[in-house]
C-alpha atoms as a PDB file:
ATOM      1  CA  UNK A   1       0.000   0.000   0.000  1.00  0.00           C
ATOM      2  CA  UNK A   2       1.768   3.338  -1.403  1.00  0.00           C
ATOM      3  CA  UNK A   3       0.226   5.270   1.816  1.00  0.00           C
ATOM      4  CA  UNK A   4       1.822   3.661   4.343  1.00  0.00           C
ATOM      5  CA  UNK A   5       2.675   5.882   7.706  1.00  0.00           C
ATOM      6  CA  UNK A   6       4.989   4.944  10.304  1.00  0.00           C
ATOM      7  CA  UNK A   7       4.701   6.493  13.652  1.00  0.00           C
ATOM      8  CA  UNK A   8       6.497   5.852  16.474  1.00  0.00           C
ATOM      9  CA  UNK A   9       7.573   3.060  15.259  1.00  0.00           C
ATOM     10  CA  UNK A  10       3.472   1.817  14.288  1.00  0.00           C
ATOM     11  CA  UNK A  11       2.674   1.457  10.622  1.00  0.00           C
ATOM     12  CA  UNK A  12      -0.187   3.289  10.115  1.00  0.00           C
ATOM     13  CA  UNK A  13      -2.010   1.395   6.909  1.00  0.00           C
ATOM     14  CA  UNK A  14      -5.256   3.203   6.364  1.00  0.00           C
ATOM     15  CA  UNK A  15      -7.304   0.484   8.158  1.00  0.00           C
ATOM     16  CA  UNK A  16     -10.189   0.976  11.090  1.00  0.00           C
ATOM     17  CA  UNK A  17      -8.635   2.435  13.756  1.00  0.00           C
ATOM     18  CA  UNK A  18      -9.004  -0.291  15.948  1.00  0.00           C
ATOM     19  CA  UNK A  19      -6.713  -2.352  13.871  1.00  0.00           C
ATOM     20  CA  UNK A  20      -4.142   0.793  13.640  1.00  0.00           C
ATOM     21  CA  UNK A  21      -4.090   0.113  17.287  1.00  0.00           C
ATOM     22  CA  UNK A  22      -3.688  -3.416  17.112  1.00  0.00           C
ATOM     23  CA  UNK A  23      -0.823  -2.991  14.317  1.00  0.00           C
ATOM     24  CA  UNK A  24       1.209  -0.683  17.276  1.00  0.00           C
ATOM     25  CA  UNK A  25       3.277  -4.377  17.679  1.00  0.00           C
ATOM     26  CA  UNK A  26       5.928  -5.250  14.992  1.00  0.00           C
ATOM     27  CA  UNK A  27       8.944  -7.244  14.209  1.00  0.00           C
ATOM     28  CA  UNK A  28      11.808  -5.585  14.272  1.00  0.00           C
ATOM     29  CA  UNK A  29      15.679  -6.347  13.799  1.00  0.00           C
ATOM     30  CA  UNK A  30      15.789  -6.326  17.457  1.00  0.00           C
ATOM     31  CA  UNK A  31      12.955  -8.845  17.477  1.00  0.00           C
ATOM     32  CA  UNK A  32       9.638  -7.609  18.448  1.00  0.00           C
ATOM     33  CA  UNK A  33       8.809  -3.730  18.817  1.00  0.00           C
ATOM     34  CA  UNK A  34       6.272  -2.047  21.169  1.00  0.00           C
ATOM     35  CA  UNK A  35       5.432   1.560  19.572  1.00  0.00           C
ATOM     36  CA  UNK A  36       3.524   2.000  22.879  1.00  0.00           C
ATOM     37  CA  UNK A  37       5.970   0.872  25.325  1.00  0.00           C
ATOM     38  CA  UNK A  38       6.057   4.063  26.831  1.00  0.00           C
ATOM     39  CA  UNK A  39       4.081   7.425  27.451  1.00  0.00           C
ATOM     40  CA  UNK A  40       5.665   9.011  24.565  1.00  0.00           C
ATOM     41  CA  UNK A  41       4.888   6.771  22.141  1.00  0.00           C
ATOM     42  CA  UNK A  42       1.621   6.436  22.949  1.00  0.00           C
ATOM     43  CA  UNK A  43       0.950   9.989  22.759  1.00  0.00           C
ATOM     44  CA  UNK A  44       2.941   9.993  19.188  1.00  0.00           C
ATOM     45  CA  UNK A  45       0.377   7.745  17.772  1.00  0.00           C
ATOM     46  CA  UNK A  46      -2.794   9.408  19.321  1.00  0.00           C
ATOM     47  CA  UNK A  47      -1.883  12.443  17.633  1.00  0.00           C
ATOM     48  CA  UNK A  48      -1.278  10.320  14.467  1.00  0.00           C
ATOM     49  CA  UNK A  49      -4.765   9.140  14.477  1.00  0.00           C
ATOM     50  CA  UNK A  50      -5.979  12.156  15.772  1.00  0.00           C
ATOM     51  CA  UNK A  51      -7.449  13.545  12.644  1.00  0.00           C
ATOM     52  CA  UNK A  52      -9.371  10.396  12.103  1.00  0.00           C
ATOM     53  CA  UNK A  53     -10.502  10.423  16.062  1.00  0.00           C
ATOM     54  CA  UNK A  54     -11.891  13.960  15.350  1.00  0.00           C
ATOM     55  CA  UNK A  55     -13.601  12.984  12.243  1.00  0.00           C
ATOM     56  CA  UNK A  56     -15.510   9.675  14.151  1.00  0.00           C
ATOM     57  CA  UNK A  57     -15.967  12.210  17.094  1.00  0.00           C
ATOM     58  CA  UNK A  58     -17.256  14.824  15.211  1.00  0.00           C
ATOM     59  CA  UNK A  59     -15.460  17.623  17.148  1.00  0.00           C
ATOM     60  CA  UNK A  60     -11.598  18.174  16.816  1.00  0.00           C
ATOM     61  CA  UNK A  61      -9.552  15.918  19.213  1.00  0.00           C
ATOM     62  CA  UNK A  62      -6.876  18.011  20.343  1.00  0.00           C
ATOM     63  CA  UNK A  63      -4.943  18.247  23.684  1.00  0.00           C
ATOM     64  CA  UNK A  64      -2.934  14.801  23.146  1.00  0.00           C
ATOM     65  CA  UNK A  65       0.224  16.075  24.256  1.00  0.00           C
ATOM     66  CA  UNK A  66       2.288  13.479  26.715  1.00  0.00           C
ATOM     67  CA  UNK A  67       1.436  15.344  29.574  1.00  0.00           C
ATOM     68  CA  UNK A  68      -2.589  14.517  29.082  1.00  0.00           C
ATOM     69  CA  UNK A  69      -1.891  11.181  27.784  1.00  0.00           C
ATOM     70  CA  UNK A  70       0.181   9.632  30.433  1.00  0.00           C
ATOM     71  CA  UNK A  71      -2.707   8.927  32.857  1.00  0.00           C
ATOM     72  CA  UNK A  72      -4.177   6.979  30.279  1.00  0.00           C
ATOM     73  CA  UNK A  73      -1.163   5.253  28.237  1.00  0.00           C
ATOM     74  CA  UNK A  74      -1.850   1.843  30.432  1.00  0.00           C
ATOM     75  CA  UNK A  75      -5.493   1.814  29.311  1.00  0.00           C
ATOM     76  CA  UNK A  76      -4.334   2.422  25.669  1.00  0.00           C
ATOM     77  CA  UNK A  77      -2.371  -0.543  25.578  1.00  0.00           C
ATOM     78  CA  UNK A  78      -5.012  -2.708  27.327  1.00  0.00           C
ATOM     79  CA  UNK A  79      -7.575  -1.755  24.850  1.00  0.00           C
ATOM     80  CA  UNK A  80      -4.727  -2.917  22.339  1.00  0.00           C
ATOM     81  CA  UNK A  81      -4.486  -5.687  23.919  1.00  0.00           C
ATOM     82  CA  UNK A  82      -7.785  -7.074  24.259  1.00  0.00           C
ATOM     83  CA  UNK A  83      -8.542  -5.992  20.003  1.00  0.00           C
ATOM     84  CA  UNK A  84      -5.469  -8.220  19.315  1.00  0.00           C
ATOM     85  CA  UNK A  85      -6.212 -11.402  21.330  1.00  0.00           C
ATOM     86  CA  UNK A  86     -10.058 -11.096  19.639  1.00  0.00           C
ATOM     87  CA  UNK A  87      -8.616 -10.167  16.067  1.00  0.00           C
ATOM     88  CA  UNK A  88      -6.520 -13.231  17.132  1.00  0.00           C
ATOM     89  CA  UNK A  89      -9.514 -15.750  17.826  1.00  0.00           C
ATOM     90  CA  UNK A  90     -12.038 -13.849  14.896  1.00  0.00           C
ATOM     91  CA  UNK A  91      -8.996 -14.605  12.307  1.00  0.00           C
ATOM     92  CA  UNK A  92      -7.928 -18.123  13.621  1.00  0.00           C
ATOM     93  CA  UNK A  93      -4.260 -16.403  13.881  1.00  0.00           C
ATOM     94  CA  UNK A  94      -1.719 -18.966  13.959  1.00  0.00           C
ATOM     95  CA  UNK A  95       1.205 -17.055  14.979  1.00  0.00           C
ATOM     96  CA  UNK A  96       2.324 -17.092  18.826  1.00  0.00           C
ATOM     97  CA  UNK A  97       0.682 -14.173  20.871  1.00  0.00           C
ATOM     98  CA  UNK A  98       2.612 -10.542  20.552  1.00  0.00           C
ATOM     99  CA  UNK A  99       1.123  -9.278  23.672  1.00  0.00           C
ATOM    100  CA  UNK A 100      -0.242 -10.692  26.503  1.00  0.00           C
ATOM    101  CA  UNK A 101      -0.527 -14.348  25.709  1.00  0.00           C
ATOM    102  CA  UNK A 102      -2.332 -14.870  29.338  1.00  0.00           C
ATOM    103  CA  UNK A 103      -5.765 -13.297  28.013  1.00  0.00           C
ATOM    104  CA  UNK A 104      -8.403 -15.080  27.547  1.00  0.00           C
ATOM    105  CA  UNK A 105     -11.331 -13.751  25.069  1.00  0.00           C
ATOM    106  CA  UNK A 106     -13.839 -13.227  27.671  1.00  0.00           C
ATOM    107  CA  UNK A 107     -11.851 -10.859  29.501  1.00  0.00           C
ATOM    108  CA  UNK A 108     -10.781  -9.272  26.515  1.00  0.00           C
ATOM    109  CA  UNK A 109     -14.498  -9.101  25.923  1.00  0.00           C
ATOM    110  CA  UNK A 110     -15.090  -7.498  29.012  1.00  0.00           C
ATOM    111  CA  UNK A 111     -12.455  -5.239  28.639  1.00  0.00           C
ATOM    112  CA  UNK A 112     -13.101  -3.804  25.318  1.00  0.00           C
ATOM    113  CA  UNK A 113     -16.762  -3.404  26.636  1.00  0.00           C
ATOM    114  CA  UNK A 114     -15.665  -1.114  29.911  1.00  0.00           C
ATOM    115  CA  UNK A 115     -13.661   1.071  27.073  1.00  0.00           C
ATOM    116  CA  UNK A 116     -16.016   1.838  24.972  1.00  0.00           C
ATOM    117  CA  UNK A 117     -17.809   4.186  27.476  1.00  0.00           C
ATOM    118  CA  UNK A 118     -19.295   6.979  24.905  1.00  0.00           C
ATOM    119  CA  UNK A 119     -22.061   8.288  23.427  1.00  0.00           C
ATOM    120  CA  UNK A 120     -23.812   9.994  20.558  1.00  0.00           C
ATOM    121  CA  UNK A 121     -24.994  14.045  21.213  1.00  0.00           C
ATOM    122  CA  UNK A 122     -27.212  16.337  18.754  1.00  0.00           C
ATOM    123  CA  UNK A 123     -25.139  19.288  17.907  1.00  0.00           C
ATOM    124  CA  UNK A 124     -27.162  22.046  16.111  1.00  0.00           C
ATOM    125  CA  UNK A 125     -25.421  25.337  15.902  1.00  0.00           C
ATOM    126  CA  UNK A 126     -27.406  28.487  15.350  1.00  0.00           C
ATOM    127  CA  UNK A 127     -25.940  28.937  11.657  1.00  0.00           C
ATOM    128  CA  UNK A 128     -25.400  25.407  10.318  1.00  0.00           C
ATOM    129  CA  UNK A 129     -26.951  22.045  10.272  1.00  0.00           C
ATOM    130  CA  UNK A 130     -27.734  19.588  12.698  1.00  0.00           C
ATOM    131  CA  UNK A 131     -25.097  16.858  13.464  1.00  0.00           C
ATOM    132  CA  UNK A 132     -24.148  14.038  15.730  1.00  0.00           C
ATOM    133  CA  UNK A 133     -21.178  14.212  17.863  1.00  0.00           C
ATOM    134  CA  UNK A 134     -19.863  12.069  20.477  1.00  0.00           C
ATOM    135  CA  UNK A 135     -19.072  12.616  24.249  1.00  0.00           C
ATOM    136  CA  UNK A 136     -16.884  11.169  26.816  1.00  0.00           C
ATOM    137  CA  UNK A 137     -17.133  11.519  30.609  1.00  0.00           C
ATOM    138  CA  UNK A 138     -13.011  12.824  30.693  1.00  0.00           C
ATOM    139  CA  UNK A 139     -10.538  14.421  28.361  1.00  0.00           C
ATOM    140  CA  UNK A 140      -9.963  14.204  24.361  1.00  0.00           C
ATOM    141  CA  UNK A 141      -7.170  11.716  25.202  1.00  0.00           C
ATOM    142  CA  UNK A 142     -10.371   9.064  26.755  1.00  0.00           C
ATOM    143  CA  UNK A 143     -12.333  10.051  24.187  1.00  0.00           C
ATOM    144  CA  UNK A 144     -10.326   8.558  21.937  1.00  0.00           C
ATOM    145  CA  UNK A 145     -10.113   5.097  23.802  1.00  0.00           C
ATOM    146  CA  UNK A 146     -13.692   5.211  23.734  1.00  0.00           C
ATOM    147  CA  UNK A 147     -14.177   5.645  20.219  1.00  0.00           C
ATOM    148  CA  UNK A 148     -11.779   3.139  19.450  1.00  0.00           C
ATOM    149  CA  UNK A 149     -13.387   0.781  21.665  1.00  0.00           C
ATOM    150  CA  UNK A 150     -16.983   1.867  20.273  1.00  0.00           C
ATOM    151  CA  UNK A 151     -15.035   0.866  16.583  1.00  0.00           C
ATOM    152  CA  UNK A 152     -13.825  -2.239  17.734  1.00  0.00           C
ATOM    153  CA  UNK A 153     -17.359  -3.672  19.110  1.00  0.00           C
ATOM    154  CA  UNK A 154     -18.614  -2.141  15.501  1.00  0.00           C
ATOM    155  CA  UNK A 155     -15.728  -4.409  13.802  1.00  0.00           C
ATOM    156  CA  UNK A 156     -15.897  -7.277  15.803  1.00  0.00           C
ATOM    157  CA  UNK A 157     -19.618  -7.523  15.755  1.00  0.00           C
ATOM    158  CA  UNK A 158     -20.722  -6.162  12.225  1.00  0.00           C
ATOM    159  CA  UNK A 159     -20.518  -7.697   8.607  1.00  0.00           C
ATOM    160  CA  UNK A 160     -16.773  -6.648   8.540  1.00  0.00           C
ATOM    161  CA  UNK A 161     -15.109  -9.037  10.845  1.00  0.00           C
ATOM    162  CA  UNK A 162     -15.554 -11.745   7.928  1.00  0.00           C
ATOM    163  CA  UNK A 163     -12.960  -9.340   5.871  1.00  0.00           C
ATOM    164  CA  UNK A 164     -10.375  -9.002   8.673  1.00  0.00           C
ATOM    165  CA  UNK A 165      -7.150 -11.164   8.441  1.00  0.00           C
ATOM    166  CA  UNK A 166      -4.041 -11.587  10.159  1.00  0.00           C
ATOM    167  CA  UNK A 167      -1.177 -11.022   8.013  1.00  0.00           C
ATOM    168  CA  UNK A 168       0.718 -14.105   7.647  1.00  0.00           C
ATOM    169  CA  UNK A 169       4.227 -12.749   5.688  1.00  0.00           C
ATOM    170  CA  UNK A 170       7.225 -13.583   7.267  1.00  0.00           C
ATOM    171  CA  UNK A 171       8.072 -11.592  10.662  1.00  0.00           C
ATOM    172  CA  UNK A 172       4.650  -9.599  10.655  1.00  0.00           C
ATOM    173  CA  UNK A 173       2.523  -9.077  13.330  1.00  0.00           C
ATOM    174  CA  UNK A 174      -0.330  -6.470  11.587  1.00  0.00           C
ATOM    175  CA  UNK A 175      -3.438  -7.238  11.065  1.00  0.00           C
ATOM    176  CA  UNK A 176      -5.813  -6.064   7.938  1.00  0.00           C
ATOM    177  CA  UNK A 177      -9.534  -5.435   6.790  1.00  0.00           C
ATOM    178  CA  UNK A 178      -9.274  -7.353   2.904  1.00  0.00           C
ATOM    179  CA  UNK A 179     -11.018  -5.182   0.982  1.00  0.00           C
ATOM    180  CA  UNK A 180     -11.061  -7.323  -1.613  1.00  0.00           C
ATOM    181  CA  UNK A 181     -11.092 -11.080  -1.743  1.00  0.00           C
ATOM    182  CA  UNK A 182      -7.496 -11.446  -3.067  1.00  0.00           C
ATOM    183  CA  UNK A 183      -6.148  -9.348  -0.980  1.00  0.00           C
ATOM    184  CA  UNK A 184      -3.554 -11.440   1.000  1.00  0.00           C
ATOM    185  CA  UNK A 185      -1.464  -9.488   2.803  1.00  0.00           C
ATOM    186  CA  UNK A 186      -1.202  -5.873   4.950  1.00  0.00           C
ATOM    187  CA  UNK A 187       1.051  -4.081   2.913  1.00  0.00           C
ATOM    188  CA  UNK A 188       3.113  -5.008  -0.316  1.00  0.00           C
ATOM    189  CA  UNK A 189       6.342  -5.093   1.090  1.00  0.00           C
ATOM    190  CA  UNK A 190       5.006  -8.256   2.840  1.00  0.00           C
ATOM    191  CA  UNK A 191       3.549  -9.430  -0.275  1.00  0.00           C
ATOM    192  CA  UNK A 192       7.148  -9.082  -1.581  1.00  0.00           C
ATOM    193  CA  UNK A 193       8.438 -10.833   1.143  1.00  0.00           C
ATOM    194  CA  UNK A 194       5.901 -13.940   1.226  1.00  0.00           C
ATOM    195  CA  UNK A 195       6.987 -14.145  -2.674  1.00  0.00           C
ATOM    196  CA  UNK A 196      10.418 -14.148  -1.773  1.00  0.00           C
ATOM    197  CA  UNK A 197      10.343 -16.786   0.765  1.00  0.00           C
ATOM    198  CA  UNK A 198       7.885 -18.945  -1.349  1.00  0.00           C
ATOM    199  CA  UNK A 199      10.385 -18.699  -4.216  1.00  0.00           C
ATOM    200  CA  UNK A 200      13.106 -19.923  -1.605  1.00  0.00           C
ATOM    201  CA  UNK A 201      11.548 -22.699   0.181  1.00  0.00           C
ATOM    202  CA  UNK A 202      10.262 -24.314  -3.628  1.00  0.00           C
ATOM    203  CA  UNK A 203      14.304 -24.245  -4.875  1.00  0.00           C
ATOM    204  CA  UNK A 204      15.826 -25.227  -2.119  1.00  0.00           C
END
């Protein structure tokens, strides 16, 4: 894909944001990479996906500097967590856990439930149109766990879980929404490297 992002060390693919989140674990030359290992990082890729939060929100989602973040960075990478051990189970996922390998699905179930603590408003200004935005009891910085959440219940319970696939390329970790049947891998440097190591394992 030619509009691939990386942040923090996260490739950022394009997909539903639940699965950006989920793709914030990677392989590495030094094995396997955390983007949100620490406080930093986790505000990095907020305010990557910020944008996108603002657009789902329907308000801008700004104030996700580290500061705001940091109370929240452990609940980031729970929700992360608990979307990769169901994208996991949803995709029959062969390859080894990346991240907590001790969850089981229904307390990932439970936890992605307790995140996704939000909720539609009306918003009608006095010189524009009527629109929906949505609300969160905290900051922006739980407002955008929420929504994430929220997206991830939509994914794992809606027509487009039967599209989502675990990438299966050598060393990769992501996960991807096939938006087309033949779609076989998350980006096509893996799709160069499966080839490769196809090619290698029928000559050798």
């Amino acid at each position: 894909m030619g509009n691939d992002e990386v942040v923090a060390g996260a490739v950022l693919l394009g997909e539903p944001l639940p699965v950006e989140l989920m793709n914030t674990v990677g392989v590495g030359r030094q094995g396997v990479h955390d983007a949100l290992e620490d406080d930093a990082g986790v505000a990095a890729w907020l305010r990557a996906v910020g944008d996108r939060v603002g657009v789902a929100a329907g308000a801008p989602c700004d104030g996700l500097d580290e500061d705001a973040v940091r109370p929240v960075s452990g609940r980031v990478r729970s929700l992360r967590d608990a979307l990769r051990r169901l994208a996991s189970e949803m995709t029959s996922d062969p390859r080894p856990p990346a991240t907590a390998p001790e969850l089981t699905r229904p307390d990932a179930v439970t936890a992605l439930n307790a995140f996704a603590g939000t909720w539609p408003e009306l918003v009608w200004p006095s010189d524009g149109p009527p629109s929906r935005a949505f609300r969160s009891p905290d900051g922006p910085a739980d407002l955008a766990i929420a929504l994430i959440a929220h997206q991830g219940v939509e994914l794992f319970a809606g027509a487009q879980r039967r599209r989502l696939r675990a990438c299966l390329a050598p060393n990769c970790l992501l996960f991807f929404v096939a938006e087309h049947a033949r779609r076989e891998w998350c980006s096509a440097l893996c799709g160069n490297r499966a080839r490769v190591a196809r090619h290698y394992h029928r000559h050798r």
